[in-house]
C-alpha atoms as a PDB file:
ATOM      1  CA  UNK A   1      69.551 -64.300 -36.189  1.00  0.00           C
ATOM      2  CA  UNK A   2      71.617 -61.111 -36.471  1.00  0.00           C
ATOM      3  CA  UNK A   3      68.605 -59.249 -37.404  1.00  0.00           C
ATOM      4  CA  UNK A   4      66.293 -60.632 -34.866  1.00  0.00           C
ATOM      5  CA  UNK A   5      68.993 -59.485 -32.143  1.00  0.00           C
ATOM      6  CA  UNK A   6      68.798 -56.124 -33.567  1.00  0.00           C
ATOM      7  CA  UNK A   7      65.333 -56.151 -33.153  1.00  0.00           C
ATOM      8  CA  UNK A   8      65.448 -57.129 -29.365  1.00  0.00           C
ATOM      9  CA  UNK A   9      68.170 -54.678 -28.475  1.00  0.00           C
ATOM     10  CA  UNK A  10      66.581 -51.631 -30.414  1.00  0.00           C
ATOM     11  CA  UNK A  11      62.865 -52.825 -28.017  1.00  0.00           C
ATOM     12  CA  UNK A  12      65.074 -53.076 -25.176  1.00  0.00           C
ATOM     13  CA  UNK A  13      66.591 -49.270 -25.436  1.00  0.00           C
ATOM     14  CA  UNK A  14      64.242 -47.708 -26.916  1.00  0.00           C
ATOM     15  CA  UNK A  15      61.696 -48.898 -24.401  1.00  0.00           C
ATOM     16  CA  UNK A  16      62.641 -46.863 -21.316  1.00  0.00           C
ATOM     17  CA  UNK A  17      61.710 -43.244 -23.606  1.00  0.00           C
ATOM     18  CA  UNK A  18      58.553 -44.296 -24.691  1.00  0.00           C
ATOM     19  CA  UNK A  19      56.199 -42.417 -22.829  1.00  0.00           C
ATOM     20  CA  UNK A  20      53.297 -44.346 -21.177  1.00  0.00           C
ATOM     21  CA  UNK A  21      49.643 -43.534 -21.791  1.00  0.00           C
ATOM     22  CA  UNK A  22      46.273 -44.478 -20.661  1.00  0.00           C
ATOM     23  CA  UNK A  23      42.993 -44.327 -21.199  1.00  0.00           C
ATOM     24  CA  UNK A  24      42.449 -40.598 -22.269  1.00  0.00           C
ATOM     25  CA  UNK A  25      38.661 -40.888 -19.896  1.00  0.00           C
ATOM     26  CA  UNK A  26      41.180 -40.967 -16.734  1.00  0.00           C
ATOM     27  CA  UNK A  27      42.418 -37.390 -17.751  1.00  0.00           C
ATOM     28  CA  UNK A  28      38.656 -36.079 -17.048  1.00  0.00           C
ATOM     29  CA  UNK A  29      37.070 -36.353 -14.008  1.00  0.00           C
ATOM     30  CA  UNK A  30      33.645 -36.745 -13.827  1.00  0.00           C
ATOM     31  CA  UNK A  31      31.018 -34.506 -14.775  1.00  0.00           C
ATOM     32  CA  UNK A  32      28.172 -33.858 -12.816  1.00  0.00           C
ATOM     33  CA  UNK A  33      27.202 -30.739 -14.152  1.00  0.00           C
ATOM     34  CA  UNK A  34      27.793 -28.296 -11.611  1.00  0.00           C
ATOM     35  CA  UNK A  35      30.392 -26.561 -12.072  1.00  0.00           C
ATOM     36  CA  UNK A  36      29.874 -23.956  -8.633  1.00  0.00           C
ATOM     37  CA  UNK A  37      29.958 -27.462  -6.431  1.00  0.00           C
ATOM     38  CA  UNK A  38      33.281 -28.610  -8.963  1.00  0.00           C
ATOM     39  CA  UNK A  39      34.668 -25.095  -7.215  1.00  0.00           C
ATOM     40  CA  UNK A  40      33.791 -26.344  -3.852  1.00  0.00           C
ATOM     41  CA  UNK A  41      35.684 -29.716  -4.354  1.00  0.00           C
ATOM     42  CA  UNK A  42      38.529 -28.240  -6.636  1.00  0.00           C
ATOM     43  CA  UNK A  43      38.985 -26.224  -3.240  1.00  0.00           C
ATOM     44  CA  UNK A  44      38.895 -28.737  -0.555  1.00  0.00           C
ATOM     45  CA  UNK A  45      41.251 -30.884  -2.637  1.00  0.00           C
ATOM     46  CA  UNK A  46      43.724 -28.145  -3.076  1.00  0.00           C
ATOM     47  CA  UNK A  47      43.741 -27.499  -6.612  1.00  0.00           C
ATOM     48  CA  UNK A  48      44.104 -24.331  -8.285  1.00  0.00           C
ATOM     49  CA  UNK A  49      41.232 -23.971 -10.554  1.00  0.00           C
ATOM     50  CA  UNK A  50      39.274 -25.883 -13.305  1.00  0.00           C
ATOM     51  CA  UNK A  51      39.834 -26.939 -17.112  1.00  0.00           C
ATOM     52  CA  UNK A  52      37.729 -27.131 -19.148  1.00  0.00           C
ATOM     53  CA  UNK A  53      38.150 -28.722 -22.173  1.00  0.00           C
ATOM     54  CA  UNK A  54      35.100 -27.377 -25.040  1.00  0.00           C
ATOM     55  CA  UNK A  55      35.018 -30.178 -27.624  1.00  0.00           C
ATOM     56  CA  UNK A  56      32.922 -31.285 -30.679  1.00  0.00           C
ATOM     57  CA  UNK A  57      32.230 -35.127 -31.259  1.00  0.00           C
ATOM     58  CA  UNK A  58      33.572 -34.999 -34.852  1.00  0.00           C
ATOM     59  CA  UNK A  59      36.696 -32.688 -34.105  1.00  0.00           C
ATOM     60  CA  UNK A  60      39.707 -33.577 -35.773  1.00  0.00           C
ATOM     61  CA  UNK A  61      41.503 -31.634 -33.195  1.00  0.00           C
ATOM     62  CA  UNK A  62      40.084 -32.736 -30.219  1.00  0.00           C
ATOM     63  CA  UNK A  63      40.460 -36.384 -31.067  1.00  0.00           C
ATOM     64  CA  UNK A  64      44.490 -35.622 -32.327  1.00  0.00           C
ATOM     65  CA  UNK A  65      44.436 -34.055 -28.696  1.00  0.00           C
ATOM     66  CA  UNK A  66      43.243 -36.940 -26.445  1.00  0.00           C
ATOM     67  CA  UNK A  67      45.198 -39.657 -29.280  1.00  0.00           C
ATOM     68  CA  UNK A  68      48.195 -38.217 -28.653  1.00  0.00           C
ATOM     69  CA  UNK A  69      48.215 -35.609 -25.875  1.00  0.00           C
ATOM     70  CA  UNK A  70      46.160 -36.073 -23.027  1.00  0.00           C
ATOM     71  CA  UNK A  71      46.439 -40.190 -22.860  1.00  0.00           C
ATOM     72  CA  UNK A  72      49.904 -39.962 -21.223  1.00  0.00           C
ATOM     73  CA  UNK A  73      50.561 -40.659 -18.044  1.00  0.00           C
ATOM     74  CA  UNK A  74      52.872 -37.734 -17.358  1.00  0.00           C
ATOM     75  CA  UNK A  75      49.908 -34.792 -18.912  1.00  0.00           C
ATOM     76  CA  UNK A  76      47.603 -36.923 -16.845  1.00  0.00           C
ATOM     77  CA  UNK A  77      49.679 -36.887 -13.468  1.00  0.00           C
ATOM     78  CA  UNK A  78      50.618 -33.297 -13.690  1.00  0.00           C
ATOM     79  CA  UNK A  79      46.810 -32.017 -15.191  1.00  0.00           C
ATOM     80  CA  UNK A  80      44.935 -33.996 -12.333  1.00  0.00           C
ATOM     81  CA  UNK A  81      47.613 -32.495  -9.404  1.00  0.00           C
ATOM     82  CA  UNK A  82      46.411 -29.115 -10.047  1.00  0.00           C
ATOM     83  CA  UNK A  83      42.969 -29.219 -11.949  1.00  0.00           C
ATOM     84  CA  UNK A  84      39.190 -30.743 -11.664  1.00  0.00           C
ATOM     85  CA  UNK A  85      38.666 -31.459 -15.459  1.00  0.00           C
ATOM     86  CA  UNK A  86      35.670 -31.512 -17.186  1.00  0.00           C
ATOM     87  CA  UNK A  87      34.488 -32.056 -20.593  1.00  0.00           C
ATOM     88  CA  UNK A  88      32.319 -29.563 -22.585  1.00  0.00           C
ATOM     89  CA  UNK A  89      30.136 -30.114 -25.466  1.00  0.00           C
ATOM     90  CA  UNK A  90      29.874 -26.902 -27.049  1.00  0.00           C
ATOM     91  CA  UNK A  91      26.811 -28.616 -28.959  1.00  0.00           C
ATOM     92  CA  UNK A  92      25.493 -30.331 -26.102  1.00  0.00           C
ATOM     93  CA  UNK A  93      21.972 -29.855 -24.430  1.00  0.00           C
ATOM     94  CA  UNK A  94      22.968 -31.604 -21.284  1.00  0.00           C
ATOM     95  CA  UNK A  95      21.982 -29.577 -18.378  1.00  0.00           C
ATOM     96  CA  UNK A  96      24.830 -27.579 -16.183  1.00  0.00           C
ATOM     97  CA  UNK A  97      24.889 -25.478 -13.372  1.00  0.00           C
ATOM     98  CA  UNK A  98      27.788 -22.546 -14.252  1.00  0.00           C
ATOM     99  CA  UNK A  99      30.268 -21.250 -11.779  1.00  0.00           C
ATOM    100  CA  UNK A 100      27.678 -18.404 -10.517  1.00  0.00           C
ATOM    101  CA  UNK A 101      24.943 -21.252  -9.672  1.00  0.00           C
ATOM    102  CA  UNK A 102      22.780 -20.538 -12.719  1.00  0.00           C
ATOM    103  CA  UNK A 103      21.290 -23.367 -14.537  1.00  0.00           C
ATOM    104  CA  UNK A 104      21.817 -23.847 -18.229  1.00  0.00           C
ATOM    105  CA  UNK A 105      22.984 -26.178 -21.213  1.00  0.00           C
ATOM    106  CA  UNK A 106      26.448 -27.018 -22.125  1.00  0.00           C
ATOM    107  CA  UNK A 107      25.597 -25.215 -25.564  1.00  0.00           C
ATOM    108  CA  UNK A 108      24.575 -22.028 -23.913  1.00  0.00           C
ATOM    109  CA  UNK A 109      27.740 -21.976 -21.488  1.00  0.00           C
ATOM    110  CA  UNK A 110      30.051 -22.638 -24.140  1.00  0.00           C
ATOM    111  CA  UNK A 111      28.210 -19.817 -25.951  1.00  0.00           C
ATOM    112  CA  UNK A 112      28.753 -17.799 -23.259  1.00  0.00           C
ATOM    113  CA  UNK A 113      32.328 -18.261 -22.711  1.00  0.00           C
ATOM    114  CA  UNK A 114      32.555 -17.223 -26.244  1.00  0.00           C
ATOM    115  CA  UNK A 115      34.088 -20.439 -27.377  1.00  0.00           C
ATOM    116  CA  UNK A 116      33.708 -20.907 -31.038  1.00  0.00           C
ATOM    117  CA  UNK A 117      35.830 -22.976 -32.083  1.00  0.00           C
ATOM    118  CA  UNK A 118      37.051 -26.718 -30.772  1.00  0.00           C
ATOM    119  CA  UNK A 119      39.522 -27.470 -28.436  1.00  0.00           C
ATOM    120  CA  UNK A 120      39.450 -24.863 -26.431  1.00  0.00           C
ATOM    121  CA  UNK A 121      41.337 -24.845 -22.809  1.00  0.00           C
ATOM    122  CA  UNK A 122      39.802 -22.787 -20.278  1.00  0.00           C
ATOM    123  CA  UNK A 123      41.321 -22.770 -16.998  1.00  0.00           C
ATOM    124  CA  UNK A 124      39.384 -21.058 -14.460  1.00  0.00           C
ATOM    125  CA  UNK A 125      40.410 -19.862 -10.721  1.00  0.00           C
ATOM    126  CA  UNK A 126      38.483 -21.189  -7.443  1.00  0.00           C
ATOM    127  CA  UNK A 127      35.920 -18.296  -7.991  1.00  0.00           C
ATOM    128  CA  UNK A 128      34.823 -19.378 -11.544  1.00  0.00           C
ATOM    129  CA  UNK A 129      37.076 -16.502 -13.077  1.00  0.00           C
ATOM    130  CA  UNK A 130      38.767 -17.110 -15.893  1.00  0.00           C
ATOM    131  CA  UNK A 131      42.690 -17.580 -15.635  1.00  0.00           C
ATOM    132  CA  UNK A 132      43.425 -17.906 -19.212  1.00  0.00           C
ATOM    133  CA  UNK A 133      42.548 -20.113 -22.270  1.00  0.00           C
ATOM    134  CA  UNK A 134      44.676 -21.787 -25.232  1.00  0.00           C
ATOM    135  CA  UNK A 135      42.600 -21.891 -28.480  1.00  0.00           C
ATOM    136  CA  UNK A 136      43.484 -24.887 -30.756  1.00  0.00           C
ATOM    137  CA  UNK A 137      45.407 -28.297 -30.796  1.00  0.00           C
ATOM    138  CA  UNK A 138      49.089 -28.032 -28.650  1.00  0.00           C
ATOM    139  CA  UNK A 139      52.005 -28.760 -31.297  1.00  0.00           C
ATOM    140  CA  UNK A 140      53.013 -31.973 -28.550  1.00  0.00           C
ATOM    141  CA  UNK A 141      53.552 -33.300 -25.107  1.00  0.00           C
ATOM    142  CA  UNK A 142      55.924 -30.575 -24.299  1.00  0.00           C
ATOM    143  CA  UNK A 143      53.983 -27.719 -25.454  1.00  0.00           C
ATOM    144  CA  UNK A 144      50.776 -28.522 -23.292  1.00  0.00           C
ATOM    145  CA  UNK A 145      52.715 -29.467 -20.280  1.00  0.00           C
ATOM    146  CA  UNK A 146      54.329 -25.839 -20.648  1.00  0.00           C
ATOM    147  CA  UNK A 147      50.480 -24.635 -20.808  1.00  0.00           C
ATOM    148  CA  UNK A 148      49.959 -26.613 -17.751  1.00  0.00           C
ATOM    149  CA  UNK A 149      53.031 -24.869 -15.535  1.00  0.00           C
ATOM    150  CA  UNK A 150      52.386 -21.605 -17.221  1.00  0.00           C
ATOM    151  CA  UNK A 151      48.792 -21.440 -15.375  1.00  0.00           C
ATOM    152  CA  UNK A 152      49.948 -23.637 -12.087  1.00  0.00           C
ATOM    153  CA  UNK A 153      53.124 -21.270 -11.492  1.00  0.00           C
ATOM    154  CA  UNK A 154      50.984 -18.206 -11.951  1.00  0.00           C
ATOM    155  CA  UNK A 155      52.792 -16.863 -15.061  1.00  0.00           C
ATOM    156  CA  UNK A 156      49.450 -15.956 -16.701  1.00  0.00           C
ATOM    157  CA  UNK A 157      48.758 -12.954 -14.723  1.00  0.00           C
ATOM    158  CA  UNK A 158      52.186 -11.310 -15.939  1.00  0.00           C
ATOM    159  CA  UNK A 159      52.439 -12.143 -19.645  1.00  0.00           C
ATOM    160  CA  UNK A 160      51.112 -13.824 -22.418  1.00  0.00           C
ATOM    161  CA  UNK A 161      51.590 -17.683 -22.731  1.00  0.00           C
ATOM    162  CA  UNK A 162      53.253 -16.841 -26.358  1.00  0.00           C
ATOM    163  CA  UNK A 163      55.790 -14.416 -24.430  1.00  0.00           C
ATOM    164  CA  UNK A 164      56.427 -17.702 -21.665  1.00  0.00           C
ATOM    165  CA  UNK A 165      56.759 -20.553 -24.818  1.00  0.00           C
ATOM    166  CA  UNK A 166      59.897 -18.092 -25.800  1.00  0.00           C
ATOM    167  CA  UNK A 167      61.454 -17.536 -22.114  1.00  0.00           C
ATOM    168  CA  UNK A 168      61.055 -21.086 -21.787  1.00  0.00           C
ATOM    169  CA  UNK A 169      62.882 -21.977 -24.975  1.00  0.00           C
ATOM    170  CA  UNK A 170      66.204 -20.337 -24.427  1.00  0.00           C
END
């Protein structure tokens, strides 16, 4: 009995700082392939740019990423206030239209964003320009949402996200 009321009590406080998550598919919007008309609606909505998330099917790190990262609720909340957010398949031969209007592949944009290796975060400004990117899995929850205010607060055009992680830790 004593044990079973141990049980209940430890649910019952630790429930309120477990974080909620969700379907990781809600954190992407969905991809029509035109990223110049994405601008247009990342614009009327009010947002202040695009991510893009370039992934590989068999990525360890992408699927550690949406397991653990991008299903909560409060990356998913924050992400989809300031960001459209797309998918990328830097292997993929489904047709695209880039930010300049030009028809291609997701393989041959990815290519041409120079992304190599998977996850990569690009965010990109209303005009298709790049912002900034963050190569690789985020250590946690914390670390991406710092990625997240370091692009929406504008830090990225002053310094380094490496130089904001350490201003942000003291």
């Amino acid at each position: 009995m004593l044990k079973w009321l141990l049980v209940v009590l430890l649910f019952f406080f630790a429930g309120p700082g477990v974080a909620e998550t969700r379907d990781v598919q809600t954190f992407f919007d969905q991809n029509l392939g035109d990223f110049k008309t994405e601008l247009a609606t990342a614009r009327k909505e009010g947002k202040i740019g695009i991510l893009l998330m370039y992934e590989l099917e068999d990525c360890p790190f992408c699927h550690r990423m949406k397991e653990t990262i991008l299903n909560q609720s409060e990356v998913q909340d924050y992400y989809r206030k300031h960001f459209l957010i797309f998918s990328v398949d830097i292997n993929g031969d489904n047709p695209l239209v880039d930010f300049s209007g030009k028809e291609t592949t997701e393989k041959k944009f990815a290519a041409e964003q120079r992304v190599r290796a998977t996850p990569v975060f690009g965010f990109y400004d209303l005009d298709g320009k790049p912002m900034t990117r963050f190569t690789g899995a985020s250590k946690d929850v914390n670390e991406f949402m710092l990625l997240g205010r370091y692009v929406a607060e504008g830090f990225w055009k002053t310094m380094p996200f490496a130089k904001y992680k350490q201003q942000a830790a003291k």
